[in-house]
C-alpha atoms as a PDB file:
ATOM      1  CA  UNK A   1     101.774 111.618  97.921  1.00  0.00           C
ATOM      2  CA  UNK A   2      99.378 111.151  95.616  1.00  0.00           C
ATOM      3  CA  UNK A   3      96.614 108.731  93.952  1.00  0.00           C
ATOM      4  CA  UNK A   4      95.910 107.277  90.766  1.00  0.00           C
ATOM      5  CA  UNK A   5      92.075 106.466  88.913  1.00  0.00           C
ATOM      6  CA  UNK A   6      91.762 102.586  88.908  1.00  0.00           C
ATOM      7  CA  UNK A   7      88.312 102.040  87.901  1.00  0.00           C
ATOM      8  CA  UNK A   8      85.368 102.779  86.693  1.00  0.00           C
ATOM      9  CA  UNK A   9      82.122 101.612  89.568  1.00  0.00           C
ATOM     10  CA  UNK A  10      78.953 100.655  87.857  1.00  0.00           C
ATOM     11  CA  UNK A  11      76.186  99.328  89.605  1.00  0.00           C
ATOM     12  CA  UNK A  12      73.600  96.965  88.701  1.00  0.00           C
ATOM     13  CA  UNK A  13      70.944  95.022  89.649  1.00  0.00           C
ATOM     14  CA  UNK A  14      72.911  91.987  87.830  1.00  0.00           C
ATOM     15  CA  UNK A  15      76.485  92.210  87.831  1.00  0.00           C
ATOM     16  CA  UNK A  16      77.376  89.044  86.428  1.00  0.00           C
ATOM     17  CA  UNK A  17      75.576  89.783  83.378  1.00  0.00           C
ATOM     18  CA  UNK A  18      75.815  93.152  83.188  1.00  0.00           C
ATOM     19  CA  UNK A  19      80.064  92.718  83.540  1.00  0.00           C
ATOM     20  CA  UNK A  20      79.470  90.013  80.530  1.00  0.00           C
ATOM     21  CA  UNK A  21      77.651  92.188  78.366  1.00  0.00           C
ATOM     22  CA  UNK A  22      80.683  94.806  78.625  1.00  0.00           C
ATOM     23  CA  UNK A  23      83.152  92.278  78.219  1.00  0.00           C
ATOM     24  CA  UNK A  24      81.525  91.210  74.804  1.00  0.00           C
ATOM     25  CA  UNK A  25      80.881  94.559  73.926  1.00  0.00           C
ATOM     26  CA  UNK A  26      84.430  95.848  74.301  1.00  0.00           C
ATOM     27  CA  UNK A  27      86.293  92.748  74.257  1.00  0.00           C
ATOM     28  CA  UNK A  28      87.985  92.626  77.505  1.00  0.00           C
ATOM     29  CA  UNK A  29      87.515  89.755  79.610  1.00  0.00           C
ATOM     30  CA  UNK A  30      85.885  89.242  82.834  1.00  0.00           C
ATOM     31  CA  UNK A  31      89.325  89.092  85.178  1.00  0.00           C
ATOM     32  CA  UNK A  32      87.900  89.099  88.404  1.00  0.00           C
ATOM     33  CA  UNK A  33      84.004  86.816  89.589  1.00  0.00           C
ATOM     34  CA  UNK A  34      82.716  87.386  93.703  1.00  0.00           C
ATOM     35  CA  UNK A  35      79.536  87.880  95.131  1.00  0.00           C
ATOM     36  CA  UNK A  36      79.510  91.603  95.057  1.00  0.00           C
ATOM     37  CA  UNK A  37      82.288  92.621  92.673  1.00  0.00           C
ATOM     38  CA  UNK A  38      82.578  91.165  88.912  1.00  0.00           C
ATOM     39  CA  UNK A  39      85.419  93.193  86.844  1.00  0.00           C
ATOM     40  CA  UNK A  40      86.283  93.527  83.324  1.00  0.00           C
ATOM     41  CA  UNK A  41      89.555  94.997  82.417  1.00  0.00           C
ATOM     42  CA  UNK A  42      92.613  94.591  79.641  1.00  0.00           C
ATOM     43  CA  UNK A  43      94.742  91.057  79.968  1.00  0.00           C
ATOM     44  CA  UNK A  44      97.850  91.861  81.715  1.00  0.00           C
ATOM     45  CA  UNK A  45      96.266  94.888  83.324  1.00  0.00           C
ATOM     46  CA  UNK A  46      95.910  93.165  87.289  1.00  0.00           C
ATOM     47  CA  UNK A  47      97.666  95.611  89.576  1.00  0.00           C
ATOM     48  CA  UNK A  48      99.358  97.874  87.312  1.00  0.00           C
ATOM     49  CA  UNK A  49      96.007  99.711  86.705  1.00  0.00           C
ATOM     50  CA  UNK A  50      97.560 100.825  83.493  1.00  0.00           C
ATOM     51  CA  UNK A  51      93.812 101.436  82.513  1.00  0.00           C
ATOM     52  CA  UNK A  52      91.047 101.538  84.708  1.00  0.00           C
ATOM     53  CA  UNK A  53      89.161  98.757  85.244  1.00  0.00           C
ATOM     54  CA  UNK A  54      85.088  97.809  85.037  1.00  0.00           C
ATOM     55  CA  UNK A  55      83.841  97.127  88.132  1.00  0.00           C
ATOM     56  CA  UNK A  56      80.189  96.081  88.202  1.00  0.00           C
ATOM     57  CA  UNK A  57      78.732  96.003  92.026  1.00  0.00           C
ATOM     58  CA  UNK A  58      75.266  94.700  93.094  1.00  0.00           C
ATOM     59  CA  UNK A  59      72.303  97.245  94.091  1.00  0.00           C
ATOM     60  CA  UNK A  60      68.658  97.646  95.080  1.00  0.00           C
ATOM     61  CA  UNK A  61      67.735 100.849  93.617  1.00  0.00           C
ATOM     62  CA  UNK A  62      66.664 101.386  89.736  1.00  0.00           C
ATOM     63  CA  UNK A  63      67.865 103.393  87.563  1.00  0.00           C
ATOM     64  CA  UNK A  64      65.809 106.858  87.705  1.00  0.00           C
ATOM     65  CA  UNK A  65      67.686 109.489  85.670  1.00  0.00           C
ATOM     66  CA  UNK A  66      70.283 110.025  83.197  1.00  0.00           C
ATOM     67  CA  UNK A  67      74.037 109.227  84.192  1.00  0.00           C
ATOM     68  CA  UNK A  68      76.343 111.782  84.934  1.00  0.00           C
ATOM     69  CA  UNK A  69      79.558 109.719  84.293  1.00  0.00           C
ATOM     70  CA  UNK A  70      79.130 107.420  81.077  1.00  0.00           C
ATOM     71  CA  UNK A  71      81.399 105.798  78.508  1.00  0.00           C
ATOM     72  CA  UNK A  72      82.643 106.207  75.180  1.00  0.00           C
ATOM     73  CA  UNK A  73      83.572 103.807  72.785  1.00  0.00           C
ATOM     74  CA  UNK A  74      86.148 104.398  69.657  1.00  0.00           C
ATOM     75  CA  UNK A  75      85.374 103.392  65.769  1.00  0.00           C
ATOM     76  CA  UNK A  76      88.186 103.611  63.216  1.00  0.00           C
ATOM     77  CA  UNK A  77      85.877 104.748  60.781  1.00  0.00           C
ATOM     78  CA  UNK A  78      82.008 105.825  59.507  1.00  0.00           C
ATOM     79  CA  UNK A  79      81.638 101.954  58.482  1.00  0.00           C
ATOM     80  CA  UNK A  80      83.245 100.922  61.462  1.00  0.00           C
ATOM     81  CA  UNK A  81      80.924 102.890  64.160  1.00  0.00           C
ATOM     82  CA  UNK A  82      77.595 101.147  62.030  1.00  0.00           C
ATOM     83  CA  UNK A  83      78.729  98.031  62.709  1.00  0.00           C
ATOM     84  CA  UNK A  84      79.415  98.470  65.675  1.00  0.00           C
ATOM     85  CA  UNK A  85      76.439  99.825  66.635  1.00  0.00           C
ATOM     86  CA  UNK A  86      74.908  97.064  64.970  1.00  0.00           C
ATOM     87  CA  UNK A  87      76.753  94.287  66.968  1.00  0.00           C
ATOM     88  CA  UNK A  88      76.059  96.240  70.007  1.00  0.00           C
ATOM     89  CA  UNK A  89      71.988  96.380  69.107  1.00  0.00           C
ATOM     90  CA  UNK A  90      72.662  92.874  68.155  1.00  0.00           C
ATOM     91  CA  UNK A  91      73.499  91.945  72.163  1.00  0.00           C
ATOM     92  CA  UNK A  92      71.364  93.826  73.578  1.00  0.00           C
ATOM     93  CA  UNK A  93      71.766  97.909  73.532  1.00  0.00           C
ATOM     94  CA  UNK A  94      69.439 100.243  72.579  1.00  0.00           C
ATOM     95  CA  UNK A  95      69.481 103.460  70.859  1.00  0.00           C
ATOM     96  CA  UNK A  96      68.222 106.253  73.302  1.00  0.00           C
ATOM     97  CA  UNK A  97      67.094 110.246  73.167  1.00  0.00           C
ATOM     98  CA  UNK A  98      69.308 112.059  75.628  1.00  0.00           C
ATOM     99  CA  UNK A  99      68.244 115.529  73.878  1.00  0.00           C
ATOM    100  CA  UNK A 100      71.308 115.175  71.345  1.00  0.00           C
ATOM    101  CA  UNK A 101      69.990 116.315  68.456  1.00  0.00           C
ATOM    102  CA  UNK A 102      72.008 116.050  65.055  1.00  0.00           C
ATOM    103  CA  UNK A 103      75.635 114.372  66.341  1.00  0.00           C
ATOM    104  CA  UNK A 104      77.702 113.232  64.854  1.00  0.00           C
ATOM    105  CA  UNK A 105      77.977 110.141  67.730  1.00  0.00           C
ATOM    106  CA  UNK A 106      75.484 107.113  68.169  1.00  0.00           C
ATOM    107  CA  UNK A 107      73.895 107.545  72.094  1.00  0.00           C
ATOM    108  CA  UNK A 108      72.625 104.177  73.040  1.00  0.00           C
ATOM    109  CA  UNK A 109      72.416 102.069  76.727  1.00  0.00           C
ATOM    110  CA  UNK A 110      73.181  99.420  77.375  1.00  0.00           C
ATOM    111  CA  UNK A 111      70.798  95.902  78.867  1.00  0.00           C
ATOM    112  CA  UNK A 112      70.205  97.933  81.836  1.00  0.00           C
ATOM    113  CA  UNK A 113      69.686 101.687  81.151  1.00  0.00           C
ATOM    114  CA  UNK A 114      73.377 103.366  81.142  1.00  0.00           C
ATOM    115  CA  UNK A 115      73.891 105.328  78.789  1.00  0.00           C
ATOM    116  CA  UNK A 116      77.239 105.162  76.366  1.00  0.00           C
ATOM    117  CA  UNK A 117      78.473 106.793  73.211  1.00  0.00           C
ATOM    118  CA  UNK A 118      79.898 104.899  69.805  1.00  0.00           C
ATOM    119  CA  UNK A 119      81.918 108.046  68.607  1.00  0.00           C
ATOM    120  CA  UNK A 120      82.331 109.336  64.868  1.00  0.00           C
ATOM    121  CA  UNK A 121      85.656 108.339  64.070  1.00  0.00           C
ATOM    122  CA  UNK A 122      88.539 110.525  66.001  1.00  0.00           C
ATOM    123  CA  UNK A 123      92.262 110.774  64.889  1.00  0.00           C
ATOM    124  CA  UNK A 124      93.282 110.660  68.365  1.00  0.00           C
ATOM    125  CA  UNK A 125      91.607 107.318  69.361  1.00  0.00           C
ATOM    126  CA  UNK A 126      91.936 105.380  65.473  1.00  0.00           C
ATOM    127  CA  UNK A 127      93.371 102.015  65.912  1.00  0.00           C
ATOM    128  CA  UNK A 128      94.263 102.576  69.860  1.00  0.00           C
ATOM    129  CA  UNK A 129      91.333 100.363  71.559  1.00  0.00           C
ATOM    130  CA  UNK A 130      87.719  99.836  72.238  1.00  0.00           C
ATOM    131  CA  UNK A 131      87.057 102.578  75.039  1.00  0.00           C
ATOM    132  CA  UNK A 132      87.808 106.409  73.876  1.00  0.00           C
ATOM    133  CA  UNK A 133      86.631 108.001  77.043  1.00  0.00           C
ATOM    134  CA  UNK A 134      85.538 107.991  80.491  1.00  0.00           C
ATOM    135  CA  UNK A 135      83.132 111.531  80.705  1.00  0.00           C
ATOM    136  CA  UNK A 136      81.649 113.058  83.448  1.00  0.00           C
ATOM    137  CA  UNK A 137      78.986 116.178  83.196  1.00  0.00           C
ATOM    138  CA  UNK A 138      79.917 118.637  85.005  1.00  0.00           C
ATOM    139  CA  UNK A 139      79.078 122.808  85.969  1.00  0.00           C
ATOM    140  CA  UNK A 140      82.440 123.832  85.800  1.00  0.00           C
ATOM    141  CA  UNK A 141      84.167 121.764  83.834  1.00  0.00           C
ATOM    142  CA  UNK A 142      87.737 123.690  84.295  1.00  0.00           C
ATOM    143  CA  UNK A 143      87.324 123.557  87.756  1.00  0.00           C
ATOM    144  CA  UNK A 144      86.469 119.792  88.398  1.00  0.00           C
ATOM    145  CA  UNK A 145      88.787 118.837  86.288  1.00  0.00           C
ATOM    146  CA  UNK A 146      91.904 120.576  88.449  1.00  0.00           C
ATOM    147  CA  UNK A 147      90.328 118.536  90.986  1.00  0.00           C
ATOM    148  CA  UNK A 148      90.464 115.345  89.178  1.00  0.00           C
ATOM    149  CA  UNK A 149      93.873 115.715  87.893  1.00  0.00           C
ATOM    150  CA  UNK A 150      95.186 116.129  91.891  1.00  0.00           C
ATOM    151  CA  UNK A 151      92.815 112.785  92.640  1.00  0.00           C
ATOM    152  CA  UNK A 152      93.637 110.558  89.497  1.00  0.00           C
ATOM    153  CA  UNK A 153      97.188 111.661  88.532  1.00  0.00           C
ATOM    154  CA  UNK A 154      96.429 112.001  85.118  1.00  0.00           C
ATOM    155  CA  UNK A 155      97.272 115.810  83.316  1.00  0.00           C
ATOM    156  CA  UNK A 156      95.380 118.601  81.881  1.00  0.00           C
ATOM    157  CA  UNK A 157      95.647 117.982  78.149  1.00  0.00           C
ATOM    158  CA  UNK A 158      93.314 120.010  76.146  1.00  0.00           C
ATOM    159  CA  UNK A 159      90.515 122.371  76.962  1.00  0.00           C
ATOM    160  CA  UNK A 160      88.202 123.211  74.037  1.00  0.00           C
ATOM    161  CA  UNK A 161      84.550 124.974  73.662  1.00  0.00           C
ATOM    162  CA  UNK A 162      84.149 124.089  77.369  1.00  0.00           C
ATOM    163  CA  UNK A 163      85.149 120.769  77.995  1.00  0.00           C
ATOM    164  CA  UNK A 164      88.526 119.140  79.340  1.00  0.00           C
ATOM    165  CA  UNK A 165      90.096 116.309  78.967  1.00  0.00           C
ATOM    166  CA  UNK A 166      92.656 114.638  81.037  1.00  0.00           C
ATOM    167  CA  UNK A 167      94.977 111.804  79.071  1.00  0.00           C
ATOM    168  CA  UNK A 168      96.637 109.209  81.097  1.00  0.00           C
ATOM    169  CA  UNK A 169     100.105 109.819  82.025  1.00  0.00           C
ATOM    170  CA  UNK A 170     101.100 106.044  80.206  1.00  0.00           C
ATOM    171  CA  UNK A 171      99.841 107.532  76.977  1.00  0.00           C
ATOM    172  CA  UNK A 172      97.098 105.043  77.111  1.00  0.00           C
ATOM    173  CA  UNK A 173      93.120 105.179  76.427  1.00  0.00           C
ATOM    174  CA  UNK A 174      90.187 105.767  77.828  1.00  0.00           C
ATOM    175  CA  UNK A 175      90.839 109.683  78.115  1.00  0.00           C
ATOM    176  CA  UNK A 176      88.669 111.187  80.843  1.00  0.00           C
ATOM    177  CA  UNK A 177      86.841 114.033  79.688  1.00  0.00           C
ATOM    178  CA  UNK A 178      85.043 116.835  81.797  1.00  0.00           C
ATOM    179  CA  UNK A 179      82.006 118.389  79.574  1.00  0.00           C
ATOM    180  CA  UNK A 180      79.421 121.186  80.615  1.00  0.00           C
ATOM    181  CA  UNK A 181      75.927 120.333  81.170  1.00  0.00           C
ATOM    182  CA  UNK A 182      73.498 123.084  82.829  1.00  0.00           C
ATOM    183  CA  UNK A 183      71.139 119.523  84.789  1.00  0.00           C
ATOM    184  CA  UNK A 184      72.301 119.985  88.569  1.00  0.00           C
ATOM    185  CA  UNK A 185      72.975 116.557  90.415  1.00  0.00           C
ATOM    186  CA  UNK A 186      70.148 114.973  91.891  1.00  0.00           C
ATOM    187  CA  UNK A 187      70.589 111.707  92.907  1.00  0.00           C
ATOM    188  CA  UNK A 188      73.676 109.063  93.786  1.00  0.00           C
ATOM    189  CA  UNK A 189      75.458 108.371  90.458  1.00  0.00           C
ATOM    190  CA  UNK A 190      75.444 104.840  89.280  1.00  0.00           C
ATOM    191  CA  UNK A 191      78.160 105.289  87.601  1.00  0.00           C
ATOM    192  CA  UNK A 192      81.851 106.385  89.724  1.00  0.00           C
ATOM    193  CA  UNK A 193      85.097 106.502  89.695  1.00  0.00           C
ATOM    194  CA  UNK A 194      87.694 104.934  92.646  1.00  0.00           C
ATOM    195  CA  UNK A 195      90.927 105.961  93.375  1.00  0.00           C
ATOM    196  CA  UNK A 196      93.743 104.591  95.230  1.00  0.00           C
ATOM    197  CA  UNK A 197      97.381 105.252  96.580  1.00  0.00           C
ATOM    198  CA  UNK A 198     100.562 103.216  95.627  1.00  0.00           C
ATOM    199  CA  UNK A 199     101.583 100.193  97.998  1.00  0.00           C
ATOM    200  CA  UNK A 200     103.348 101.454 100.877  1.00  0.00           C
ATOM    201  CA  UNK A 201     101.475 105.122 100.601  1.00  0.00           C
ATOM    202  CA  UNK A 202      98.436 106.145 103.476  1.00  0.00           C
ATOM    203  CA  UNK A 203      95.367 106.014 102.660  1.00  0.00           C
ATOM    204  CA  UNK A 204      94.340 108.497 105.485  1.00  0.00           C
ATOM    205  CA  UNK A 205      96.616 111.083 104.523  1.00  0.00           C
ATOM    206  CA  UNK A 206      95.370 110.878 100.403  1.00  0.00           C
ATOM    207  CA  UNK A 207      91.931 111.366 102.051  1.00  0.00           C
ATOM    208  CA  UNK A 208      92.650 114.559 104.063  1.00  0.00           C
ATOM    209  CA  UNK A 209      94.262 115.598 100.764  1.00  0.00           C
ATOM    210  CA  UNK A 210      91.542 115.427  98.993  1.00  0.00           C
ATOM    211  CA  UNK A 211      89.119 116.779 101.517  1.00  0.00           C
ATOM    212  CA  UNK A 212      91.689 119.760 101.097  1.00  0.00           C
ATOM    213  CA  UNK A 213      91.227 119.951  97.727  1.00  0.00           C
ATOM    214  CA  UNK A 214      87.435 120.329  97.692  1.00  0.00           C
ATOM    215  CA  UNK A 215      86.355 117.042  98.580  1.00  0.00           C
ATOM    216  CA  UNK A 216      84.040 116.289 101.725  1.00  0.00           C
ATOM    217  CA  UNK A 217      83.179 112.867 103.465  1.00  0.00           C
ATOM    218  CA  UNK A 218      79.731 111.328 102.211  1.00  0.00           C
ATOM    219  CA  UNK A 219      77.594 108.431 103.856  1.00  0.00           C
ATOM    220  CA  UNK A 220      75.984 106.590 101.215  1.00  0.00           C
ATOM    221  CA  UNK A 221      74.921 103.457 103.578  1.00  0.00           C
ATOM    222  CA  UNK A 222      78.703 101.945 103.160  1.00  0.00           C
ATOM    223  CA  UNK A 223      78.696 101.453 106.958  1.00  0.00           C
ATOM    224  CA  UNK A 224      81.521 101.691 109.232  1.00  0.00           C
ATOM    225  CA  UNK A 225      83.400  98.415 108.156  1.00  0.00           C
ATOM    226  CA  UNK A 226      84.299  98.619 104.809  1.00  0.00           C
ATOM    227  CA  UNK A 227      88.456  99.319 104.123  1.00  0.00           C
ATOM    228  CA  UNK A 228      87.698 102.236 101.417  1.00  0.00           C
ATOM    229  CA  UNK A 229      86.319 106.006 102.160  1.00  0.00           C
ATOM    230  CA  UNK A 230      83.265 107.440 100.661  1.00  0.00           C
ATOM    231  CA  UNK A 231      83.550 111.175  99.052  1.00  0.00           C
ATOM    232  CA  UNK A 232      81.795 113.424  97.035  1.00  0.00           C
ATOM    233  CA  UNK A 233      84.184 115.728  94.874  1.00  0.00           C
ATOM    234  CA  UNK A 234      83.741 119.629  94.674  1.00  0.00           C
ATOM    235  CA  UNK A 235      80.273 119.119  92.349  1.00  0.00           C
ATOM    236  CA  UNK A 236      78.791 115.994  94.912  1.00  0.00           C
ATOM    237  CA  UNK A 237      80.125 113.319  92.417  1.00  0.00           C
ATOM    238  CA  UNK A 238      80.666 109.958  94.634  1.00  0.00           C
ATOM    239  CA  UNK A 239      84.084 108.601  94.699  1.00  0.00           C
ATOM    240  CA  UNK A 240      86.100 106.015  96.897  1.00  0.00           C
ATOM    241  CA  UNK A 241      89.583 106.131  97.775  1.00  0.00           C
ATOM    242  CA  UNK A 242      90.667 102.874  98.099  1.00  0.00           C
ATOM    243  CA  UNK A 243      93.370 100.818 100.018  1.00  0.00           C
ATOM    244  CA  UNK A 244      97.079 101.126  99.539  1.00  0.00           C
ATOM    245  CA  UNK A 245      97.442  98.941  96.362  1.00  0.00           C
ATOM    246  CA  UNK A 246      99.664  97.702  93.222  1.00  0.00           C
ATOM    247  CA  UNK A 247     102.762  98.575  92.061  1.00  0.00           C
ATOM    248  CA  UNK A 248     104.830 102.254  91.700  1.00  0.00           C
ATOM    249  CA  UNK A 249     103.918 104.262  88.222  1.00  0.00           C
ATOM    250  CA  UNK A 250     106.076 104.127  85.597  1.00  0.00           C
ATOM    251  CA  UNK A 251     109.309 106.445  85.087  1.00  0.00           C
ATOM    252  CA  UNK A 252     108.759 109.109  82.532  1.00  0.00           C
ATOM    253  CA  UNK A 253     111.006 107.113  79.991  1.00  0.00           C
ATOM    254  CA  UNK A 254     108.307 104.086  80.548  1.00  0.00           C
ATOM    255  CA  UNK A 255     105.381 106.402  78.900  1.00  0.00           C
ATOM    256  CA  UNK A 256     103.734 105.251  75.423  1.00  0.00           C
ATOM    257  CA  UNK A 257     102.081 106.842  73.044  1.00  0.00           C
END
């Protein structure tokens, strides 16, 4: 049994033109358009999941603190991450203080308050895509990330001053990294990530699985007739595990990178 990370949950007062700000910022296009679900995602990605996928739903509340879970995008070079940020000011960003002092990274946010990096550039991510990294603060960083690694199917890769990172099993980016902040959790995260089993797998048996692992059940107003289940993981952040969906992972021989 198991399940695999399929996307990345943002919400937004605007969807449509939140998800369309994204798309021009990373340069994926806008794949999937309803009423309250707008997705953004590599061509050719559909049901494969080979990356996780945008997806930008529709809510009431504003935006009060900073995100726990937040994105990273790769430059190729020191000229590479000023123009970037440049074209991303250009659209609409904004450079923000988080507290990080003298980084080497850009922190800015994007038209409605999220926070995102535009890293230095990295030998790992040069020349491999837009998005470097999915990262999510987090007390115990070693500890969450076991967690995640049982919920996404994606391996422990590195550990270093602190912080682990998990790389995709296809040898693909974003990487999702697990770094150590001392802020506790305080309120639902805007940003979260979904999970889901393989066609043919049960759902209800991934949940209990999970629940063993550390997760618990959660209401957070989904109601009783929606097909996915609400959790917290081990440190309260919200995740879904979705329906059964899309096809078998890859045989080890299939791997890149």
């Amino acid at each position: 049994m198991t399940t695999r990370l399929t996307s990345v949950v943002i919400d937004a007062a605007q969807p449509g033109v939140l998800a369309q700000w994204w798309s021009e910022a990373i340069g994926w296009p806008v794949t999937f358009i309803a009423p309250d679900e707008v997705v953004v995602e590599p061509a050719g990605n559909g049901q494969s999941y080979e990356v996780p996928a945008l997806d930008f739903g529709p809510v009431d509340d504003p935006k009060s603190t900073k995100n726990r879970v937040h994105l990273d995008l790769a430059s190729d070079s020191m000229d590479h991450q000023a123009e970037l940020v440049e074209r991303l000011i250009g659209i609409g960003a904004a450079h923000v203080d988080i507290g990080q002092s003298d980084v080497p990274w850009i922190v800015l946010a994007d038209p409605e308050g999220n926070e995102f990096c535009v890293l230095e550039p990295r030998e790992r991510y040069a020349g491999r895509g837009p998005l470097a990294s999915i990262v999510v603060d987090a007390a115990d960083p070693a500890t969450i990330a076991r967690f995640w690694a049982a919920a996404s199917g994606w391996s422990i890769a590195v550990e270093h001053d602190g912080a682990v990172s998990l790389h995709n099993p296809r040898g693909l980016l974003p990487d999702l990294d697990f770094v150590p902040v001392d802020d506790a959790k305080s309120v639902k995260n805007r940003v979260h990530l979904d999970v889901a089993p393989y066609e043919g797998e049960d759902q209800g048996l991934e949940v209990a699985r999970l629940v063993a692992l550390g997760a618990r059940r959660i209401d957070v107003g989904q109601g009783p007739d929606v097909s996915w289940v609400v959790l917290a993981d081990p440190e309260g952040n919200e995740l879904c595990v979705l329906r059964p969906q899309g096809i078998p992972p890859a045989a080890p021989g299939d791997t890149v990178g």
